[in-house]
Protein backbone atom coordinates (compact mmCIF):
# COMPACT_ATOMS: atom_id res chain seq x y z
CA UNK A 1 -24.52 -1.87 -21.12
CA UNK A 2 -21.80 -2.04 -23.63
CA UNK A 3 -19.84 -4.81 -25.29
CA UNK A 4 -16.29 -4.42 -26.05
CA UNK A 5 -14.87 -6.24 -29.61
CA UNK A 6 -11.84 -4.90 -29.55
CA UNK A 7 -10.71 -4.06 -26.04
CA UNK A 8 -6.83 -1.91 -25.69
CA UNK A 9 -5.11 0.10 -23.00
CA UNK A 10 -7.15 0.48 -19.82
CA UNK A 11 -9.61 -1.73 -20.66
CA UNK A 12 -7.60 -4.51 -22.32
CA UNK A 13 -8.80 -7.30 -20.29
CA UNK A 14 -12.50 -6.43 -19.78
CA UNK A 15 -15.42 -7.21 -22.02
CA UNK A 16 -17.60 -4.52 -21.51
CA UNK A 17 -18.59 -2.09 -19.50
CA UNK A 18 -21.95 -1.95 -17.39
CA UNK A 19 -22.89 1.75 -16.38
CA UNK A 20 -24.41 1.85 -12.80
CA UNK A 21 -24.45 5.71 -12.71
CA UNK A 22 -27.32 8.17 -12.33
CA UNK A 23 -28.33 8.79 -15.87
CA UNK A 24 -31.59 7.47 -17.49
CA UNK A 25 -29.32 4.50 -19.62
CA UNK A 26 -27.39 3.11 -16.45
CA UNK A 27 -28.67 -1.06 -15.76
CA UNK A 28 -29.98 0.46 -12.32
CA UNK A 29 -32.54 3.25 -14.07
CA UNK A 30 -33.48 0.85 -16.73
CA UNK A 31 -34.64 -1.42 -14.10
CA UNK A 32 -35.97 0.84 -11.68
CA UNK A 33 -33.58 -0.43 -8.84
CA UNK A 34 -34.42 0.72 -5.77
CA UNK A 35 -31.09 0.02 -4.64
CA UNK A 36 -27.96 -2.12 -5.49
CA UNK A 37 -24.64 -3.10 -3.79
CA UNK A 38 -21.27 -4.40 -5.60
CA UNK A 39 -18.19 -5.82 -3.34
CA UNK A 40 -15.03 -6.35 -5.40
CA UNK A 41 -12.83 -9.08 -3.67
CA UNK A 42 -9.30 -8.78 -2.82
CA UNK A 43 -7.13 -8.19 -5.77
CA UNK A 44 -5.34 -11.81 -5.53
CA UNK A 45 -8.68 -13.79 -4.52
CA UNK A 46 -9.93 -16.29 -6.63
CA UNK A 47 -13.53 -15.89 -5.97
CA UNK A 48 -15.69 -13.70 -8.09
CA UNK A 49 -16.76 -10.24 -6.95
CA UNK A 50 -20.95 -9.78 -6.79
CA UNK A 51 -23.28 -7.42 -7.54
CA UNK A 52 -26.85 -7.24 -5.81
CA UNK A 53 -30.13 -5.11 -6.77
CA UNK A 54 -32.98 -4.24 -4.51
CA UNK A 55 -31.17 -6.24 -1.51
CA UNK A 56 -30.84 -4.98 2.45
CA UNK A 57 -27.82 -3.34 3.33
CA UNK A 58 -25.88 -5.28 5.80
CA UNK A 59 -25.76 -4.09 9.75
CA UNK A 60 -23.44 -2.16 10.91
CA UNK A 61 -22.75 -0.02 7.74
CA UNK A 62 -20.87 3.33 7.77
CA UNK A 63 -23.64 5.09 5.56
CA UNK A 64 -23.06 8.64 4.17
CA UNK A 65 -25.27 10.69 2.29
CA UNK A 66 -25.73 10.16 -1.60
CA UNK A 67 -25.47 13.87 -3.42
CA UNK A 68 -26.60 14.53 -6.78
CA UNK A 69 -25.42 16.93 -9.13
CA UNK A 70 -28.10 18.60 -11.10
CA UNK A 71 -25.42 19.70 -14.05
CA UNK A 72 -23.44 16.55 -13.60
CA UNK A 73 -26.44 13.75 -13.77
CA UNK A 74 -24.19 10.64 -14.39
CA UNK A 75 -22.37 10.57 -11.30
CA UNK A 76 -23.81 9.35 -7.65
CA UNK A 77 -21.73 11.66 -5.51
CA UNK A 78 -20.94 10.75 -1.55
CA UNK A 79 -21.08 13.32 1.13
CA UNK A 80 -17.26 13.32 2.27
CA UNK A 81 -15.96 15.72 4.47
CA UNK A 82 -12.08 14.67 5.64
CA UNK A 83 -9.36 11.82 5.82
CA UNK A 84 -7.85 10.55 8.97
CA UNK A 85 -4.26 9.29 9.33
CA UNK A 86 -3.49 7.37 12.47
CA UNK A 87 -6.82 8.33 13.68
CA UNK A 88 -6.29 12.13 13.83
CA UNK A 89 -8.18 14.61 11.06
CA UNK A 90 -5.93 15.75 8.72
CA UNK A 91 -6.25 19.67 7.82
CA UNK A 92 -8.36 19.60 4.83
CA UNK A 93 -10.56 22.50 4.13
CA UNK A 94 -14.01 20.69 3.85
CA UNK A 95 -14.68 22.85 0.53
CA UNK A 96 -12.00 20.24 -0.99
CA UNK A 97 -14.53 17.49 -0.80
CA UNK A 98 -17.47 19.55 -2.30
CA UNK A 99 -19.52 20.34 -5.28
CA UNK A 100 -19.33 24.55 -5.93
CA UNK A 101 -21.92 26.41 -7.43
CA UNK A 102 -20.92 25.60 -11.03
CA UNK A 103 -21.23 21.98 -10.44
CA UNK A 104 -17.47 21.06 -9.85
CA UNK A 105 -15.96 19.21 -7.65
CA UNK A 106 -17.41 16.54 -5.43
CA UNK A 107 -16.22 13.02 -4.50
CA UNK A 108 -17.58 10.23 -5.93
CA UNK A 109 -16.91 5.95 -5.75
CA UNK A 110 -15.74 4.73 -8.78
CA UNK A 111 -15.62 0.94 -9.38
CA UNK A 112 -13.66 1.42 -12.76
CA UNK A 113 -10.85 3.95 -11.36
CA UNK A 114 -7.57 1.99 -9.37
CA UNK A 115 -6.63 3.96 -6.63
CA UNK A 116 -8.16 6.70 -5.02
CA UNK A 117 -7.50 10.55 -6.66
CA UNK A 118 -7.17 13.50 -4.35
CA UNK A 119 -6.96 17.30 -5.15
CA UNK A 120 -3.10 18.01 -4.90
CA UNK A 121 -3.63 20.29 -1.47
CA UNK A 122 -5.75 17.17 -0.03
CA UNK A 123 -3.31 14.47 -1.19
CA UNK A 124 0.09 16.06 -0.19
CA UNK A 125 -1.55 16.68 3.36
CA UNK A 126 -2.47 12.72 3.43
CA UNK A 127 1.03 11.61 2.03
CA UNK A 128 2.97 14.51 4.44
CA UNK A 129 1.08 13.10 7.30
CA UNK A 130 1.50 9.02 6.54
CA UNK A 131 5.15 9.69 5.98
CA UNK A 132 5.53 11.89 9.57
CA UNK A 133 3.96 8.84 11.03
CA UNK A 134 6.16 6.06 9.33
CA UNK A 135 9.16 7.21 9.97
CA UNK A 136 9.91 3.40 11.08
CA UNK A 137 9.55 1.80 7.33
CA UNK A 138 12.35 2.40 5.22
CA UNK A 139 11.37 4.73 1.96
CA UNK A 140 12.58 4.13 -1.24
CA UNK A 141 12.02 5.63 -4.67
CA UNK A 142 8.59 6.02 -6.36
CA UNK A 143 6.66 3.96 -8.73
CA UNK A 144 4.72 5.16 -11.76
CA UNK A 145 2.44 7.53 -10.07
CA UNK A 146 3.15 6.68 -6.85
CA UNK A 147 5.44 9.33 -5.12
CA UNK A 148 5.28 7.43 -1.62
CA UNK A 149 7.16 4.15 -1.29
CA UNK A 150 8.55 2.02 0.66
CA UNK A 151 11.00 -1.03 1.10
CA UNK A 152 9.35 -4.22 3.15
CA UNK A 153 11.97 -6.70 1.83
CA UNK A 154 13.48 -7.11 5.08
CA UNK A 155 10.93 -6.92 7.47
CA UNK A 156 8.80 -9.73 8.38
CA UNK A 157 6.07 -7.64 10.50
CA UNK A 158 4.82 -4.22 9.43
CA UNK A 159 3.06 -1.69 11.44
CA UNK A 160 1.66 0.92 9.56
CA UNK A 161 -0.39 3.98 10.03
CA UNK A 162 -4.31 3.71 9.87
CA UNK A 163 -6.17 5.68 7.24
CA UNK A 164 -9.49 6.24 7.05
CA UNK A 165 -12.24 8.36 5.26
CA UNK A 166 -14.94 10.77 7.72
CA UNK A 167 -17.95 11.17 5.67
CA UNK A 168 -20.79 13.85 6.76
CA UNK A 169 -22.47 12.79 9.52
CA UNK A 170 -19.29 11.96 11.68
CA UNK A 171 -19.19 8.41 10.50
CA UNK A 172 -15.35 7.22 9.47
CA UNK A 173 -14.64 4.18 7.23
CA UNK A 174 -10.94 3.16 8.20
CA UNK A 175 -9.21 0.85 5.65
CA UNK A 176 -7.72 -2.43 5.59
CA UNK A 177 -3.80 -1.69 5.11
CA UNK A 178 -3.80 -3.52 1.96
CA UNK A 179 -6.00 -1.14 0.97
CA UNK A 180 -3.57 1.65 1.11
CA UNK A 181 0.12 -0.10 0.51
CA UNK A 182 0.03 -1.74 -2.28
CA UNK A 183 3.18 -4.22 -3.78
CA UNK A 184 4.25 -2.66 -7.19
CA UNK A 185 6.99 -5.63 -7.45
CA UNK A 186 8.00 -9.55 -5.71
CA UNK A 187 11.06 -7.45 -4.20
CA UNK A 188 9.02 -6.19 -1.11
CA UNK A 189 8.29 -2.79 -2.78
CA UNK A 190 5.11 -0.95 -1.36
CA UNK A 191 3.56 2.26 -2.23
CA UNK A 192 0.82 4.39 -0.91
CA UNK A 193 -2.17 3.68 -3.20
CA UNK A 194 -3.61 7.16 -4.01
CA UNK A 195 -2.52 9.91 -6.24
CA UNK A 196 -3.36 13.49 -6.84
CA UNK A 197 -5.00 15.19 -9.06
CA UNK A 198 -5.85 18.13 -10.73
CA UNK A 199 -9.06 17.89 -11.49
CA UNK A 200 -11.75 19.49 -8.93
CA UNK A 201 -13.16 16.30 -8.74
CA UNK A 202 -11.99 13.83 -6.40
CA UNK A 203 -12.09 9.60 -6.82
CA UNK A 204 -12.60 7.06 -4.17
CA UNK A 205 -11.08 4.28 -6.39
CA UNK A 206 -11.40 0.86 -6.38
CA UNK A 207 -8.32 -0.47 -4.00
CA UNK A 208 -9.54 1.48 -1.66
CA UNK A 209 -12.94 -0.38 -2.29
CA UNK A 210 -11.66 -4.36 -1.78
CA UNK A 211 -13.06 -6.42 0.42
CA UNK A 212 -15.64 -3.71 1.17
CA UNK A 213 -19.46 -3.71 -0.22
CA UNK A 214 -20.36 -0.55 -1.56
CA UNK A 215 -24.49 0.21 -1.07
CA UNK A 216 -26.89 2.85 -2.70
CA UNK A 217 -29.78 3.11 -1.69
CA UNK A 218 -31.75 5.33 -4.48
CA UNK A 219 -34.65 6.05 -2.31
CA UNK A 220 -33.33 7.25 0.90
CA UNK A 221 -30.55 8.75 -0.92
CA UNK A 222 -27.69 7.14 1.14
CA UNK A 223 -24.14 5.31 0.33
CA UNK A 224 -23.26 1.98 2.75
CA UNK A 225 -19.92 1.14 3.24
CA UNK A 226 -19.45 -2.31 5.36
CA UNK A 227 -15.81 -3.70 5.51
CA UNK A 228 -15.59 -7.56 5.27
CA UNK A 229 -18.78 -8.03 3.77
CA UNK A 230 -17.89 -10.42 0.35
């Protein structure tokens, strides 16, 4: 657990930052958690987000298998194996979402990155597909580092694509649309909420995560997703 004195950049309005990894100094190894479960509200809610040790995971869960990483100890990887758009698979190759033989790769939940980061070939399928099936929202120019935009200022209903992440086992998590369009100004300017990346790793990030509580449970090794659970 670290305290912050002098907090810039990223970090500028945080006071510290609490480790809930894998490795021996992370809160949940020091005290032998069992389990623990965080749910970060909507971005505009006034009520505080929680975080729970050594409670049940809530019914109706889409679990997934928790991976480890035995050269990358620090991260609590989740077994991923493709991303839906409008309900359909997109055409991912499911090595994208996996840890090699070196140890690289691998998707894991983050709770301190924004928006979700894809591997360039896995992203540009997402965005290609979203776009093909939005052709009735008006694009615009991108944002910062969002490529995929849109103009809502004159529309007063929206109908958007679904998008949702299929984790191994079959089991799908499909997101709240506020969890993928996101306003980037008070003009009615939207953008798709995940980037790509070149890294091998990829980042479920924590848009993506709002208004959903994320489980682990350390000793049967599994990851609990369950929408509208704050």
């Amino acid at each position: 657990m670290g305290c912050g004195h002098d907090n810039e950049g990223l970090f500028v309005g945080a006071g510290g930052l609490l480790a809930l990894g894998g490795g021996p100094l992370s809160l949940p190894s020091q005290i032998k958690a069992t389990s623990f479960s965080y749910c970060l509200v909507d971005r505009d809610s006034k009520t505080s987000s929680t975080l729970e040790f050594n409670s049940a995971p809530p019914p109706n869960s889409v679990t997934a298998p928790l991976l480890r990483n035995p050269r990358v100890k620090t991260y609590l990887y989740v077994g991923m194996t493709g991303i839906t758009v409008g309900g359909r698979p997109l055409s991912i190759p499911p090595y994208i979402f996996a840890v090699d033989a070196t140890g690289r790769g691998g998707v894991i939940v983050d709770s301190g990155t924004a928006v979700t980061r894809l591997q360039s070939q896995a992203y540009n399928s997402l965005r290609d597909a979203f776009t093909r099936q939005a052709r009735n929202l008006k694009p615009t120019e991108g944002f910062s580092l969002f490529d995929t935009c849109f103009d809502f200022s004159e529309m007063t209903r929206v109908a958007v694509p679904t998008v949702g992440f299929t984790f191994t086992g079959g089991k799908t998590l499909s997101l709240k649309p506020e969890n993928y369009l996101i306003p980037v100004d008070s003009r009615g300017k939207f953008c798709l909420a995940f980037a790509p990346t070149d890294s091998s790793l990829s980042i479920i990030g924590n848009v993506q995560q709002q208004g959903t509580r994320v489980g682990y449970d350390l000793t049967k090794s599994t990851v609990s997703f369950s929408p509208n659970n704050c």
